[in-house]
Protein backbone atom coordinates (compact mmCIF):
# COMPACT_ATOMS: atom_id res chain seq x y z
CA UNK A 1 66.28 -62.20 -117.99
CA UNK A 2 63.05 -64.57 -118.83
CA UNK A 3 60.91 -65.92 -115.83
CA UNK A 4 62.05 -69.17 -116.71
CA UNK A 5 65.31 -68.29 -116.06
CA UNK A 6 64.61 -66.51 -112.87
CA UNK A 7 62.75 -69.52 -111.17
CA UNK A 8 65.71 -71.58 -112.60
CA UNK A 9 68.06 -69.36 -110.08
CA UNK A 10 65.80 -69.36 -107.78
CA UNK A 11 65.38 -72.79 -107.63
CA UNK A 12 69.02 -73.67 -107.10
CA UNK A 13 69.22 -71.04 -103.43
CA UNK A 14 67.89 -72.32 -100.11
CA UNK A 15 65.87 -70.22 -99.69
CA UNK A 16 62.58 -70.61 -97.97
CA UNK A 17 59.00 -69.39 -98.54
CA UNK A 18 59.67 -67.89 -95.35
CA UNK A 19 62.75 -65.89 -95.41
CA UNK A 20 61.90 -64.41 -98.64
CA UNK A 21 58.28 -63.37 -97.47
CA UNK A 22 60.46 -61.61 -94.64
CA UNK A 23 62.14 -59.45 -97.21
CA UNK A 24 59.06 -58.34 -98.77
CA UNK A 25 58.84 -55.02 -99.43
CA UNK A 26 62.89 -54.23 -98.30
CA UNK A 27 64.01 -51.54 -100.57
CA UNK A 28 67.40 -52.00 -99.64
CA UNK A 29 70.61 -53.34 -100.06
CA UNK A 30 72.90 -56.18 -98.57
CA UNK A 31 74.68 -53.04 -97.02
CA UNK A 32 71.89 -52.20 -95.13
CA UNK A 33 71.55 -55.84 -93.86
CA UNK A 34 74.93 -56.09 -92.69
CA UNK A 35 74.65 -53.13 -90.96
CA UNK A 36 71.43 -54.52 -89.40
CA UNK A 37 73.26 -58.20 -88.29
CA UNK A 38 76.19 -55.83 -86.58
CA UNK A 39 74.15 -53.66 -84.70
CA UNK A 40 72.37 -56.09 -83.36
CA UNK A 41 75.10 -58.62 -82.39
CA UNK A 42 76.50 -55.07 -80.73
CA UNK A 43 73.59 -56.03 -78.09
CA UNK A 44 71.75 -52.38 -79.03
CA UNK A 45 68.47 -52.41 -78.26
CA UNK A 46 65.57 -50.98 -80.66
CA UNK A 47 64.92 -48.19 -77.81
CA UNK A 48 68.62 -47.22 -77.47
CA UNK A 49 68.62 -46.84 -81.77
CA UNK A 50 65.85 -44.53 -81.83
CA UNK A 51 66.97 -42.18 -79.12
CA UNK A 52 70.01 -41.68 -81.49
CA UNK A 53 67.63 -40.41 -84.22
CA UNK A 54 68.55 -37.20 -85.23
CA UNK A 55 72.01 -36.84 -83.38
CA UNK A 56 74.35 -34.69 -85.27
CA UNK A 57 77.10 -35.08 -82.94
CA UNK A 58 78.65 -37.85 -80.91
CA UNK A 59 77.33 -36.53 -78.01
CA UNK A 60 74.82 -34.35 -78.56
CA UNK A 61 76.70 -31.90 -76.77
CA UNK A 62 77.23 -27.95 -78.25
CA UNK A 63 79.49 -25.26 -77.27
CA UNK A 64 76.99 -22.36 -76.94
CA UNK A 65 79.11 -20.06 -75.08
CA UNK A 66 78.93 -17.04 -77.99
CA UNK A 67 74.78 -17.09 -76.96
CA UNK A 68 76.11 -15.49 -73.33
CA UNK A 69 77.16 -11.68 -73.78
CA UNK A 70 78.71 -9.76 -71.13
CA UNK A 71 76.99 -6.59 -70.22
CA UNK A 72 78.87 -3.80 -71.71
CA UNK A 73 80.00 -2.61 -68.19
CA UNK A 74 82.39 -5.85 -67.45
CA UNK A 75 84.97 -7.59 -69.01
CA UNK A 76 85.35 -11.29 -69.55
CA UNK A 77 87.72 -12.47 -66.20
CA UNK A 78 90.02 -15.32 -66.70
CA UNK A 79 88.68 -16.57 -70.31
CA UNK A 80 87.80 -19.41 -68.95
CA UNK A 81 84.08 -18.91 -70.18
CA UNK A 82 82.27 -22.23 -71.48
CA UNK A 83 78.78 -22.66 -71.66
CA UNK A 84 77.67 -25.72 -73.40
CA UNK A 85 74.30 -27.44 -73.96
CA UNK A 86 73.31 -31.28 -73.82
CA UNK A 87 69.61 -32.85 -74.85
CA UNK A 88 67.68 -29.85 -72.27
CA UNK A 89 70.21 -28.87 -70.28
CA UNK A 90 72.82 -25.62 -70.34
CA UNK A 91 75.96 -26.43 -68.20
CA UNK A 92 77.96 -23.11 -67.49
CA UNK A 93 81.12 -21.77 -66.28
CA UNK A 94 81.64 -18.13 -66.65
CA UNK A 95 83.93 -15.71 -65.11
CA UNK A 96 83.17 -11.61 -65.15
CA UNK A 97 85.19 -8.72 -63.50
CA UNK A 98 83.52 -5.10 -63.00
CA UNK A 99 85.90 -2.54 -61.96
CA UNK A 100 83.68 -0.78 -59.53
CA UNK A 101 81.24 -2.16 -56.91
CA UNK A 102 77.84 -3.22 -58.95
CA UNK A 103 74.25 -2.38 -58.01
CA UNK A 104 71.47 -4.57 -56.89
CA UNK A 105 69.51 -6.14 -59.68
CA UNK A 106 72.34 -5.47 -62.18
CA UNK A 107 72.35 -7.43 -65.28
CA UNK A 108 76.09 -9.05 -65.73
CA UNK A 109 75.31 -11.46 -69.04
CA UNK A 110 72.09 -11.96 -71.16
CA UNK A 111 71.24 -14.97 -72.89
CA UNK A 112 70.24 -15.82 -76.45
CA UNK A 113 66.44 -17.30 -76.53
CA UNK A 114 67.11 -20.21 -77.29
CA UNK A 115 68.80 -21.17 -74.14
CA UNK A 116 66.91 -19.35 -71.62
CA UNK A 117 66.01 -21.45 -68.16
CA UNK A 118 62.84 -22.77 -68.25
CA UNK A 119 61.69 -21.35 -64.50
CA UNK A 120 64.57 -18.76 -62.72
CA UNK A 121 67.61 -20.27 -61.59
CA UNK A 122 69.59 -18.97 -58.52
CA UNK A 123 73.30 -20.27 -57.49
CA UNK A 124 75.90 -18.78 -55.96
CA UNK A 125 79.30 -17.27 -56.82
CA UNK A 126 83.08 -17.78 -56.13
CA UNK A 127 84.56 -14.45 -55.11
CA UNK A 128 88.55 -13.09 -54.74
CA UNK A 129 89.53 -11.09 -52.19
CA UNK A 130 86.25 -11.03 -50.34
CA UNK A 131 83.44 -9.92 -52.77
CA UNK A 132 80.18 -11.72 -52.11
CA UNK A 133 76.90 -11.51 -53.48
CA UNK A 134 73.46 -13.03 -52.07
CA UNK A 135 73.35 -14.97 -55.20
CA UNK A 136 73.33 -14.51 -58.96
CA UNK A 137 70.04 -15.16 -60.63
CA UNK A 138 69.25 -16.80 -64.20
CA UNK A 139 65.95 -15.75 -65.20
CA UNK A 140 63.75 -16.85 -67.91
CA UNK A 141 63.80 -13.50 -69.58
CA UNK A 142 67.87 -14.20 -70.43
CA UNK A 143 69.28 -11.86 -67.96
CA UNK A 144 71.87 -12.85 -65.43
CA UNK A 145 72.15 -10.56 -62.77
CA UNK A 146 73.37 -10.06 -59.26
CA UNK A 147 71.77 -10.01 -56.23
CA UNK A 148 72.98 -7.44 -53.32
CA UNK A 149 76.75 -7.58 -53.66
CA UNK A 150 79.25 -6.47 -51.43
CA UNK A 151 83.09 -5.25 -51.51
CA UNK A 152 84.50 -5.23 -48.07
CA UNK A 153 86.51 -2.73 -46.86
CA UNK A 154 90.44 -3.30 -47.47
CA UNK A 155 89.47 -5.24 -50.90
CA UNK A 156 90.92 -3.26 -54.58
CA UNK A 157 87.43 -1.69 -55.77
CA UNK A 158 86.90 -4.51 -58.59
CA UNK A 159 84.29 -7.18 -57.91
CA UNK A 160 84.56 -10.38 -59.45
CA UNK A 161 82.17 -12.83 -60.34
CA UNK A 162 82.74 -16.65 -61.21
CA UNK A 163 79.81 -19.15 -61.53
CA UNK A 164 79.19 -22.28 -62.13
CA UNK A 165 76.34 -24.60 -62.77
CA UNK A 166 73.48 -26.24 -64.89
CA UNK A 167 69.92 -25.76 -65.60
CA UNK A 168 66.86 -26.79 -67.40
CA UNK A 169 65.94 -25.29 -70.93
């Protein structure tokens, strides 16, 4: 097209000086504009846009449950196990059954890197039939272990663990 022919069209819009000094420099397309007018008549702010940046998911939220093995000396009780992680946070639910009474200090699951706790973590546990433990610790080295557990008398001799919780990355 000539010049002459572009000020001719350009002549004809209604465009002002203004509007089109706004688009200077926009590399994109009327797509991208649209998009732009419905997002903001959505009432999104510019803050709540950028904290989507980089969001694969509609959450945010991953299953990491594989990153929690069981110590080779108990078995996965109930398969109920999720573990699942969202911005910092690790939320967990895991179950574990040992068929004998367990020691002091003994580690029940470890934990990939990644999703270590950021300081050590203690909660408690739900028992069956009477098995208690102090508490079960999270530690920032990946190990989950037990604290001083007990199997009262009159109880089968398995010892069952079920915890749940959250914690910090």
């Amino acid at each position: 097209m000539s010049k002459a022919r572009n000020l001719a069209d350009l002549a004809r819009t209604t465009t002002t000086v203004t509007e089109l000094n706004k688009l200077d420099g926009f590399t994109g397309d009327v797509a991208d504009l649209n998009y732009a007018k419905d997002l903001k008549a959505t009432g999104v702010t510019t803050t709540e846009f950028d904290h989507l940046d980089g969001v694969a998911s509609s959450l945010a939220v991953t299953d990491i449950t594989s990153s929690f093995t069981l110590s080779s000396n108990w078995v996965n009780h109930l398969n109920h196990n999720r573990v699942f992680k969202f911005n910092d946070f690790v939320f967990y639910n895991l179950s574990a059954y040992k068929s004998s009474a367990p020691s002091s200090g003994e580690i029940v699951w470890t934990t990939a890197s990644d999703y270590r706790p950021h300081q050590d973590y203690q909660t408690n546990t739900i028992t069956y039939q009477g098995d208690y433990a102090h508490y079960i610790e999270l530690k920032t080295n990946g190990q989950i272990i037990i604290d001083n557990p007990d199997t009262p008398t009159g109880s089968d001799s398995g010892f069952r663990i079920i915890i749940n919780g959250w914690y910090k990355i």
